[in-house]
C-alpha atoms as a PDB file:
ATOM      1  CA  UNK A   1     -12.506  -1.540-114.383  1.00  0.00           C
ATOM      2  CA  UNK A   2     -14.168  -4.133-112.532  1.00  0.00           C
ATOM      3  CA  UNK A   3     -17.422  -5.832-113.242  1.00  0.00           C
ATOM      4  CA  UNK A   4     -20.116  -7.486-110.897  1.00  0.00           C
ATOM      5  CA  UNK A   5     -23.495  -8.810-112.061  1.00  0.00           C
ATOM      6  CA  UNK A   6     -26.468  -7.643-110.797  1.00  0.00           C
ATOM      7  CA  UNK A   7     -28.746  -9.760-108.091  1.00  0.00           C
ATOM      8  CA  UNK A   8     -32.010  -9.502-109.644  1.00  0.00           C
ATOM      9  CA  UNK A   9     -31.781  -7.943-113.234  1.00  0.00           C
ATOM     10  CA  UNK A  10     -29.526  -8.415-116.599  1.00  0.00           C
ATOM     11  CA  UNK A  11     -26.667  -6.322-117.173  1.00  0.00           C
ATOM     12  CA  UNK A  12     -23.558  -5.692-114.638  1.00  0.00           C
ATOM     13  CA  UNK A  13     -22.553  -2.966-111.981  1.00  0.00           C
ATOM     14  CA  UNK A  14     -19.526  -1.284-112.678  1.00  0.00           C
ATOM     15  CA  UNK A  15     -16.838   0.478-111.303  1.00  0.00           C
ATOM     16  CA  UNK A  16     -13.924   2.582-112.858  1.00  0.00           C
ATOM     17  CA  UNK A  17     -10.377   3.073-111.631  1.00  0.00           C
ATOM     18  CA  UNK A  18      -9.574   6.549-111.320  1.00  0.00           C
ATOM     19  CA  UNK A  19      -8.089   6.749-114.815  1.00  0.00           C
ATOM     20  CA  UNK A  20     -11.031   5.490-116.628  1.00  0.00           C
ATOM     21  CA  UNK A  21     -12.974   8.275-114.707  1.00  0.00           C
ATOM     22  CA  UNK A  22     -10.956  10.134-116.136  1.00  0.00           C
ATOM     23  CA  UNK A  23     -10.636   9.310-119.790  1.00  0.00           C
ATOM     24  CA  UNK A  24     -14.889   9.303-119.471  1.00  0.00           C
ATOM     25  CA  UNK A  25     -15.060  12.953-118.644  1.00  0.00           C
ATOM     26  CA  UNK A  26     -12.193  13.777-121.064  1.00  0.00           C
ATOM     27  CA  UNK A  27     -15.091  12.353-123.807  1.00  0.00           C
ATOM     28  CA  UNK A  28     -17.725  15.018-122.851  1.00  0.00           C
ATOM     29  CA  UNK A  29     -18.269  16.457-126.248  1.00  0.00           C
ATOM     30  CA  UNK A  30     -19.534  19.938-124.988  1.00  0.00           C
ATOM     31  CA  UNK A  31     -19.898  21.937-121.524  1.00  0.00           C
ATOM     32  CA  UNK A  32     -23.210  20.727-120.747  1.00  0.00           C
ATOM     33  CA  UNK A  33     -22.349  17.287-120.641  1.00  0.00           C
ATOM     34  CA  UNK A  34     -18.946  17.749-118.576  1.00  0.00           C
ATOM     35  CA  UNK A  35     -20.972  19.375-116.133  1.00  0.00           C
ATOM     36  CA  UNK A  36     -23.704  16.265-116.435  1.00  0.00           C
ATOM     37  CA  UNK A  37     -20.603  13.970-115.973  1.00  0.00           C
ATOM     38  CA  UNK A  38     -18.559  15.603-113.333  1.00  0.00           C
ATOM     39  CA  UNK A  39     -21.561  16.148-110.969  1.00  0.00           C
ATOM     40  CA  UNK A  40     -21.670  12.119-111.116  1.00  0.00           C
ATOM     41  CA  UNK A  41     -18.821  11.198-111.352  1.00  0.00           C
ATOM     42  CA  UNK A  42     -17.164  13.776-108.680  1.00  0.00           C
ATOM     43  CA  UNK A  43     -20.133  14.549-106.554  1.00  0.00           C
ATOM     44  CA  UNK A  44     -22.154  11.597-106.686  1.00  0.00           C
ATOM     45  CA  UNK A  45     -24.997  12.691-108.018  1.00  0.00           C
ATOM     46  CA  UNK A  46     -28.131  10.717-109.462  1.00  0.00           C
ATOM     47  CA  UNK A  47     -29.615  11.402-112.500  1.00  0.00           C
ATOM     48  CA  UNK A  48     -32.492  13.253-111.344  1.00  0.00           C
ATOM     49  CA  UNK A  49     -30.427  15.007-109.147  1.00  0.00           C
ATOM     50  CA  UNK A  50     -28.428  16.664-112.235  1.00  0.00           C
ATOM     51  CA  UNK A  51     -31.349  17.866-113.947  1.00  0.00           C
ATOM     52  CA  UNK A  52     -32.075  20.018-110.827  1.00  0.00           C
ATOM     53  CA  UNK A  53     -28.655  21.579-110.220  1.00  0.00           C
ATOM     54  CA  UNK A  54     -28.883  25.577-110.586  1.00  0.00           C
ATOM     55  CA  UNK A  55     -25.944  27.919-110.145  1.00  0.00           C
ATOM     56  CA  UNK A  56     -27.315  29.011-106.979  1.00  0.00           C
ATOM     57  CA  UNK A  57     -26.823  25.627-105.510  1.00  0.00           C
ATOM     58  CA  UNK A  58     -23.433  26.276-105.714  1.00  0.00           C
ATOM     59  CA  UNK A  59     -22.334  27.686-101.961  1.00  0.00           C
ATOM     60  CA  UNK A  60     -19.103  28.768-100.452  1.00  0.00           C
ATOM     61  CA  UNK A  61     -18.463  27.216 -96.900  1.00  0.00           C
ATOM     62  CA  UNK A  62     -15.952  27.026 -94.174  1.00  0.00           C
ATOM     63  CA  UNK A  63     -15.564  24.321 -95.382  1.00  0.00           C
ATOM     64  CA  UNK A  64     -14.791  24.510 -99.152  1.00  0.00           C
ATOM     65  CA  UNK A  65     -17.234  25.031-101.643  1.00  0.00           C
ATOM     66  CA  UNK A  66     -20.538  22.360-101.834  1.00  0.00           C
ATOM     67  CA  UNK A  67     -23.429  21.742-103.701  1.00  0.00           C
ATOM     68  CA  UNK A  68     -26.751  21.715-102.206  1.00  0.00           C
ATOM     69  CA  UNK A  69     -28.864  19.158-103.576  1.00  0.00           C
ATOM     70  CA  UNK A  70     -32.376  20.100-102.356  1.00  0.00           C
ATOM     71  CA  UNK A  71     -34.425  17.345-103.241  1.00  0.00           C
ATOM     72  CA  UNK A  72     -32.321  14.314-103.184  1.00  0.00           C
ATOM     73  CA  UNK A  73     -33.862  10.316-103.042  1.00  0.00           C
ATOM     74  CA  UNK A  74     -37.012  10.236-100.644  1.00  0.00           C
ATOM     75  CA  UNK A  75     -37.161  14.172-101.011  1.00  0.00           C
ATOM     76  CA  UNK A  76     -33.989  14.808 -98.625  1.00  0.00           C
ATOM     77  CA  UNK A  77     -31.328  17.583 -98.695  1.00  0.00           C
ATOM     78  CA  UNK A  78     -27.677  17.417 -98.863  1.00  0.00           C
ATOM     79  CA  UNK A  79     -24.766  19.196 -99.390  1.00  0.00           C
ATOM     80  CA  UNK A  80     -21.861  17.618-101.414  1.00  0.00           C
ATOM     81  CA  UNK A  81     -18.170  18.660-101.714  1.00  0.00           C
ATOM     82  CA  UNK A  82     -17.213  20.145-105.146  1.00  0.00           C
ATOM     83  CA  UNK A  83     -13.923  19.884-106.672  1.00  0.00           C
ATOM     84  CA  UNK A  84     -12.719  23.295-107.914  1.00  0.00           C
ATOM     85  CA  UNK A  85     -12.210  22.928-111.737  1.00  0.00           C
ATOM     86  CA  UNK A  86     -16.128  21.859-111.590  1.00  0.00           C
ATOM     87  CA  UNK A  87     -16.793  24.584-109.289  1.00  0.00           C
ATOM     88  CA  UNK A  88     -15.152  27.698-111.836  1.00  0.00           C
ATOM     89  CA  UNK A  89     -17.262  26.049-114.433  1.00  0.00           C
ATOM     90  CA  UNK A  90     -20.427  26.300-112.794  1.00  0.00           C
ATOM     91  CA  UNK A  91     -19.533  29.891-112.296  1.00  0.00           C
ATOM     92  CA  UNK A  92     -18.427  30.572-115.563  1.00  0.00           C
ATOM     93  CA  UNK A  93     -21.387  29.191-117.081  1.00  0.00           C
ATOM     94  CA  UNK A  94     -23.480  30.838-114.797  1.00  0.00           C
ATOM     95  CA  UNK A  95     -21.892  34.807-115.889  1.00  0.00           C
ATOM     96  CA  UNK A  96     -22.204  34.089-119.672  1.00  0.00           C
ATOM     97  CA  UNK A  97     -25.208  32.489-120.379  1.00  0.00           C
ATOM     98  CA  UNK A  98     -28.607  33.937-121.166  1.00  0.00           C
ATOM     99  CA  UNK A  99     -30.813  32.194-118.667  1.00  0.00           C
ATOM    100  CA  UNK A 100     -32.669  32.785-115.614  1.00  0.00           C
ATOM    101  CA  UNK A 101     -30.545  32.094-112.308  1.00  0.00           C
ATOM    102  CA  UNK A 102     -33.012  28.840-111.389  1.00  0.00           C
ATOM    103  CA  UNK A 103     -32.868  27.276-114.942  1.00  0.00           C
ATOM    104  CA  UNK A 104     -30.929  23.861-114.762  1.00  0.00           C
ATOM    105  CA  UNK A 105     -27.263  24.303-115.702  1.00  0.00           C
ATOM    106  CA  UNK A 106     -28.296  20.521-117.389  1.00  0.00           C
ATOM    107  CA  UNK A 107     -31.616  21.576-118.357  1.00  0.00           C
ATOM    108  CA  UNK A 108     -32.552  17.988-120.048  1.00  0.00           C
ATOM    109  CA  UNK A 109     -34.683  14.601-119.357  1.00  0.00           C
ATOM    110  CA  UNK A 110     -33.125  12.015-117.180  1.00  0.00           C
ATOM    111  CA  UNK A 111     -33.155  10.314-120.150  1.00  0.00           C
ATOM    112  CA  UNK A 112     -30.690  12.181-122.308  1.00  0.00           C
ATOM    113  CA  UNK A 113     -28.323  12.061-119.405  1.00  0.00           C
ATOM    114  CA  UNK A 114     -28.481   8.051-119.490  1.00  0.00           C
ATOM    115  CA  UNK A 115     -28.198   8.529-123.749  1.00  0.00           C
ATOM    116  CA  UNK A 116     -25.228  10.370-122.995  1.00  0.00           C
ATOM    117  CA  UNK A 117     -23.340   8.109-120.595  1.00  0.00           C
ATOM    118  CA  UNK A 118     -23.937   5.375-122.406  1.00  0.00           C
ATOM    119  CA  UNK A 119     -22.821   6.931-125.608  1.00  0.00           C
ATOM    120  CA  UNK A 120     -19.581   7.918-124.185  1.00  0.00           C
ATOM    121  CA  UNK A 121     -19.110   4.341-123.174  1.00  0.00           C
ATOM    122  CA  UNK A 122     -19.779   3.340-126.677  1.00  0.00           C
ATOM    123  CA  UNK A 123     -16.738   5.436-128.307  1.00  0.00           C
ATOM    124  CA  UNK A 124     -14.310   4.050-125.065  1.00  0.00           C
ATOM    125  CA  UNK A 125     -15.651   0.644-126.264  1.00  0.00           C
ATOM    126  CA  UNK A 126     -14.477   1.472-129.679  1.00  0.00           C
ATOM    127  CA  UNK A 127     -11.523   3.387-128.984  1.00  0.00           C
ATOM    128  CA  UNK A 128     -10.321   0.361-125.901  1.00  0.00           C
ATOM    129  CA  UNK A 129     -11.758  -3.180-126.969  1.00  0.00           C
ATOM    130  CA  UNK A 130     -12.839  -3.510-123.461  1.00  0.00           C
ATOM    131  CA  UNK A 131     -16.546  -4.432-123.260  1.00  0.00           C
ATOM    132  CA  UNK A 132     -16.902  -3.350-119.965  1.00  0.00           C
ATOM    133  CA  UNK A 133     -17.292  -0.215-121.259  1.00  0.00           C
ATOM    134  CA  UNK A 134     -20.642  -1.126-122.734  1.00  0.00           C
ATOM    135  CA  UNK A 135     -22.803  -2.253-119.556  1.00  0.00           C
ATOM    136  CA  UNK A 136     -21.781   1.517-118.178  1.00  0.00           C
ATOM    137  CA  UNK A 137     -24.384   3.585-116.809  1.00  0.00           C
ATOM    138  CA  UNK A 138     -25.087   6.510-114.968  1.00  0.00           C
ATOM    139  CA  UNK A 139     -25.187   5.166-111.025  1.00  0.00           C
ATOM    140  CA  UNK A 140     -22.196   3.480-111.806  1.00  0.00           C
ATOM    141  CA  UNK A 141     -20.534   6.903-111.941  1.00  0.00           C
ATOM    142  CA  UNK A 142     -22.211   6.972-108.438  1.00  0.00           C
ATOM    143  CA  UNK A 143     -20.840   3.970-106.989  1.00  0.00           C
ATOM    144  CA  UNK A 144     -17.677   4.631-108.612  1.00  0.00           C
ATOM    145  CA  UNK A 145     -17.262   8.095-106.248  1.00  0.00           C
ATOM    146  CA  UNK A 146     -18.503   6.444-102.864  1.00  0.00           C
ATOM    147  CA  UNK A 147     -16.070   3.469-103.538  1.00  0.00           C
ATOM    148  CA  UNK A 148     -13.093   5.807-104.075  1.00  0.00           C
ATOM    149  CA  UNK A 149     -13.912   8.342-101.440  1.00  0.00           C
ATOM    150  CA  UNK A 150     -13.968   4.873 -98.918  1.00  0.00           C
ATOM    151  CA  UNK A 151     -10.440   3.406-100.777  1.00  0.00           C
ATOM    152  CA  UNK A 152      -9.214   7.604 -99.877  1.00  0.00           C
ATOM    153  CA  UNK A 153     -10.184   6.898 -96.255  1.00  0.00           C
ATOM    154  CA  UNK A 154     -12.839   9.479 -95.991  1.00  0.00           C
ATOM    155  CA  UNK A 155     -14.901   8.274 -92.860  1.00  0.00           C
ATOM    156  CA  UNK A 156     -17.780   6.034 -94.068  1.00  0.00           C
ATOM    157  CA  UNK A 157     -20.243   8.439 -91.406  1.00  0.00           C
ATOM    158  CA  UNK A 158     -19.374  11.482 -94.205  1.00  0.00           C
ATOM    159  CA  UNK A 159     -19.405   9.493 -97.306  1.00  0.00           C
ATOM    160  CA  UNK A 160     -23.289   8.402 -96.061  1.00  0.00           C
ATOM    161  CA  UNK A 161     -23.965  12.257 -95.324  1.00  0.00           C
ATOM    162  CA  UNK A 162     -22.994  13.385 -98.743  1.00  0.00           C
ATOM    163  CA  UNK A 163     -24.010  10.637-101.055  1.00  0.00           C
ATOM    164  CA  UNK A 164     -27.441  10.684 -98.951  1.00  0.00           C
ATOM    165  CA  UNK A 165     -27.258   7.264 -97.492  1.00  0.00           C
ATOM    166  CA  UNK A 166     -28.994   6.659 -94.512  1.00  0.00           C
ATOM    167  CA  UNK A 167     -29.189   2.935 -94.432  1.00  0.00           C
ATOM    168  CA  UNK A 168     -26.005   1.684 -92.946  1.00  0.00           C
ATOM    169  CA  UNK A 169     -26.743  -2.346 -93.842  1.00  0.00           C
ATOM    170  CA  UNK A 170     -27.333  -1.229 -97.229  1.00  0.00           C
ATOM    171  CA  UNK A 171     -24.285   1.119 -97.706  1.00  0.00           C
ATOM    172  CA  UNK A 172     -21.831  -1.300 -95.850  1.00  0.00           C
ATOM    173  CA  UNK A 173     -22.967  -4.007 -98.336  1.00  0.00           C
ATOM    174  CA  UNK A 174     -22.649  -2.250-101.608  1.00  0.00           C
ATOM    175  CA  UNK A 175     -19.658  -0.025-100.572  1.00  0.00           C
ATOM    176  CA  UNK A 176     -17.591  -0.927 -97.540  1.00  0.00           C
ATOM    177  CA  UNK A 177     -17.538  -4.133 -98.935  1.00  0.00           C
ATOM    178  CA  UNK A 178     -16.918  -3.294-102.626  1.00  0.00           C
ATOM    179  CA  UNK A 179     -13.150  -2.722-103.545  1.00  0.00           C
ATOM    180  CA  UNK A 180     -11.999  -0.765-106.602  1.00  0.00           C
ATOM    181  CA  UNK A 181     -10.123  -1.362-108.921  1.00  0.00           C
ATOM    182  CA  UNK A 182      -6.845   0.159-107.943  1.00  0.00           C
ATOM    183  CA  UNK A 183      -7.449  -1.515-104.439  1.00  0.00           C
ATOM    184  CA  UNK A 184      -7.289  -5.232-106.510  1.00  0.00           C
ATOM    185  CA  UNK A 185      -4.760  -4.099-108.558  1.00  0.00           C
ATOM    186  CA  UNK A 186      -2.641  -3.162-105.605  1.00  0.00           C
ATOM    187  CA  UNK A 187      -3.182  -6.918-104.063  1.00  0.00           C
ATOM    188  CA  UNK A 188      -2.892  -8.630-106.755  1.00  0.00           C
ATOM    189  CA  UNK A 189       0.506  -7.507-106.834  1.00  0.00           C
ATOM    190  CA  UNK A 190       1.240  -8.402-103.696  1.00  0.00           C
ATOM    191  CA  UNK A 191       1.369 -12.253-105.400  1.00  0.00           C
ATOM    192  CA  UNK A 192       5.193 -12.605-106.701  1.00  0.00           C
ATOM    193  CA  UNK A 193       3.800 -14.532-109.876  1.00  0.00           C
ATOM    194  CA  UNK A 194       1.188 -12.125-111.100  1.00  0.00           C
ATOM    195  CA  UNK A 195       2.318  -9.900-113.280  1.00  0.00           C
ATOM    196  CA  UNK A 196      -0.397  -6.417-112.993  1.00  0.00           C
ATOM    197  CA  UNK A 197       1.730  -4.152-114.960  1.00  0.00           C
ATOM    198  CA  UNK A 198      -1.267  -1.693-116.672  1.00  0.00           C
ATOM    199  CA  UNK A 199      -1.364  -2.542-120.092  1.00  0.00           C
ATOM    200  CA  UNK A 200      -0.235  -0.498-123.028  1.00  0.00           C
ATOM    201  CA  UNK A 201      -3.156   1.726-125.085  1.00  0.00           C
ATOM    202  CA  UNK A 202      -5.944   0.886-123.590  1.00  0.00           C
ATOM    203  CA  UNK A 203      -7.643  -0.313-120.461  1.00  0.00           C
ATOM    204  CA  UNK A 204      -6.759  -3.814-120.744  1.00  0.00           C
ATOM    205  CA  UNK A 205     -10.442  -5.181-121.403  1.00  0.00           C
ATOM    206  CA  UNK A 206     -11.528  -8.078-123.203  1.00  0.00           C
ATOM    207  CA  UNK A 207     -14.276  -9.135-125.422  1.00  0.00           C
ATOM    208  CA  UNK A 208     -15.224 -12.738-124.283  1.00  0.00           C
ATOM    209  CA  UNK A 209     -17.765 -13.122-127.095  1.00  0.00           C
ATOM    210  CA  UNK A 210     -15.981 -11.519-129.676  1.00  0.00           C
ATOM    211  CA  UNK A 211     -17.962  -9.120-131.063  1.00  0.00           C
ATOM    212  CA  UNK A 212     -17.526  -5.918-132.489  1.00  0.00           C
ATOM    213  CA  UNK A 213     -18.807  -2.385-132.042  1.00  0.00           C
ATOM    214  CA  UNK A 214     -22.782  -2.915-131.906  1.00  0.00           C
ATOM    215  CA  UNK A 215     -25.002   0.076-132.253  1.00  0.00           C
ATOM    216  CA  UNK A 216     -27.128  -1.416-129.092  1.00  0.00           C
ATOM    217  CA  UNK A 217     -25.749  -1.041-125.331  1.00  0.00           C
ATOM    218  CA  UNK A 218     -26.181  -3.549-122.424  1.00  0.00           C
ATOM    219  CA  UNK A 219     -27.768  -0.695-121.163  1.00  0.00           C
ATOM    220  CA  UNK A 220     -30.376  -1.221-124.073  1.00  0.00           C
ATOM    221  CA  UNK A 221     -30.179   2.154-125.638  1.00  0.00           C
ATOM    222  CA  UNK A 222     -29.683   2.688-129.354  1.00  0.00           C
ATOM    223  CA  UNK A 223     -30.460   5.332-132.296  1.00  0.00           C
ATOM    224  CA  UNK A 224     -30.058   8.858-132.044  1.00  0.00           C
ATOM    225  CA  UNK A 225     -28.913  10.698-128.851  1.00  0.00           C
ATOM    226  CA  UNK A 226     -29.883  13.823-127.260  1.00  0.00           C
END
């Protein structure tokens, strides 16, 4: 995990090593919210942008299957690769439930999907000591997939058409030049006297102020979830 603070506002961005990704979706307590997670976390989706997703969206290609995101930030369209476990759950979901083919396959606020991010980070903040954990939110699962697809080579051109960037300054800045984890840990040991062995049971965090598990986020959420 690394950790940057924000220019302008409290709290930190984030971004999660392919492992942590990982271990977040493994936390989804039910189907609805491993959809929520995996269409951020493996698509790139924003918030809004989840709430909208219907199992029609889902399209076969030449190209592989993708997600069609119809109205995106400033109203624009997209289509966005979709891995194939998320895909066969979309479809499963679709067959078996009792719902009109346009209702949501997340059909909640915006809100609840930030409740449930950040109380997934929460019970990794319990279960790892690492307080990183707790200034998680849902764009960092965003940035998290651009900065991987650029450390996997994908073309930056692509990674703008999917994620729906269309300001190069802007996505150079906050992606190009962002490195992930796995891309410091790989330096880093590069440098004979640094030992970057992963630790042991957990994700190596720290907690520079000590504290404990605290019913409040950085995020600023707290009390009961939806």
């Amino acid at each position: 995990m690394r950790l940057e603070d924000y220019d302008e506002r409290d709290g930190k961005k984030v971004w999660l090593d392919r492992a942590e990704v990982d271990r977040l979706l493994g936390v989804a307590t039910d189907t609805e919210r491993s959809i929520a997670f995996r269409l951020m976390a493996r698509c790139g989706l924003r918030r809004q942008e989840v709430v909208d997703v219907t199992p029609p969206d889902l399209v076969a290609t030449d190209m592989g299957p993708r997600l069609r995101v119809w109205h995106g930030k400033g109203d624009k369209h997209r289509e966005v690769p979709v891995p194939g476990d998320l895909k066969t759950t979309i479809q499963v979901v679709a067959e078996q439930r009792d719902a009109a083919s346009d209702t949501p396959l997340v059909d909640r606020s915006t809100r609840t999907i930030q409740r449930w991010v950040t109380r997934a980070a929460e019970e990794l903040y319990a279960e790892t000591g690492d307080v990183g954990w707790t200034y998680l939110g849902p764009h960092d699962l965003r940035r998290t997939w651009g900065t991987l697809l650029v450390e996997s080579s994908v073309e930056p051109g692509m990674i703008m058409v999917w994620g729906g960037w269309d300001d190069w300054q802007t996505f150079r800045e906050h992606y190009l030049g962002a490195y992930s984890p796995e891309m410091e840990r790989r330096q880093a040991a590069l440098v004979p006297w640094l030992d970057q062995r992963a630790p042991q049971g957990g994700s190596g965090g720290s907690n520079p102020k000590g504290r404990g598990r605290e019913t409040t986020s950085q995020n600023g959420y707290s009390g009961q979830y939806q």
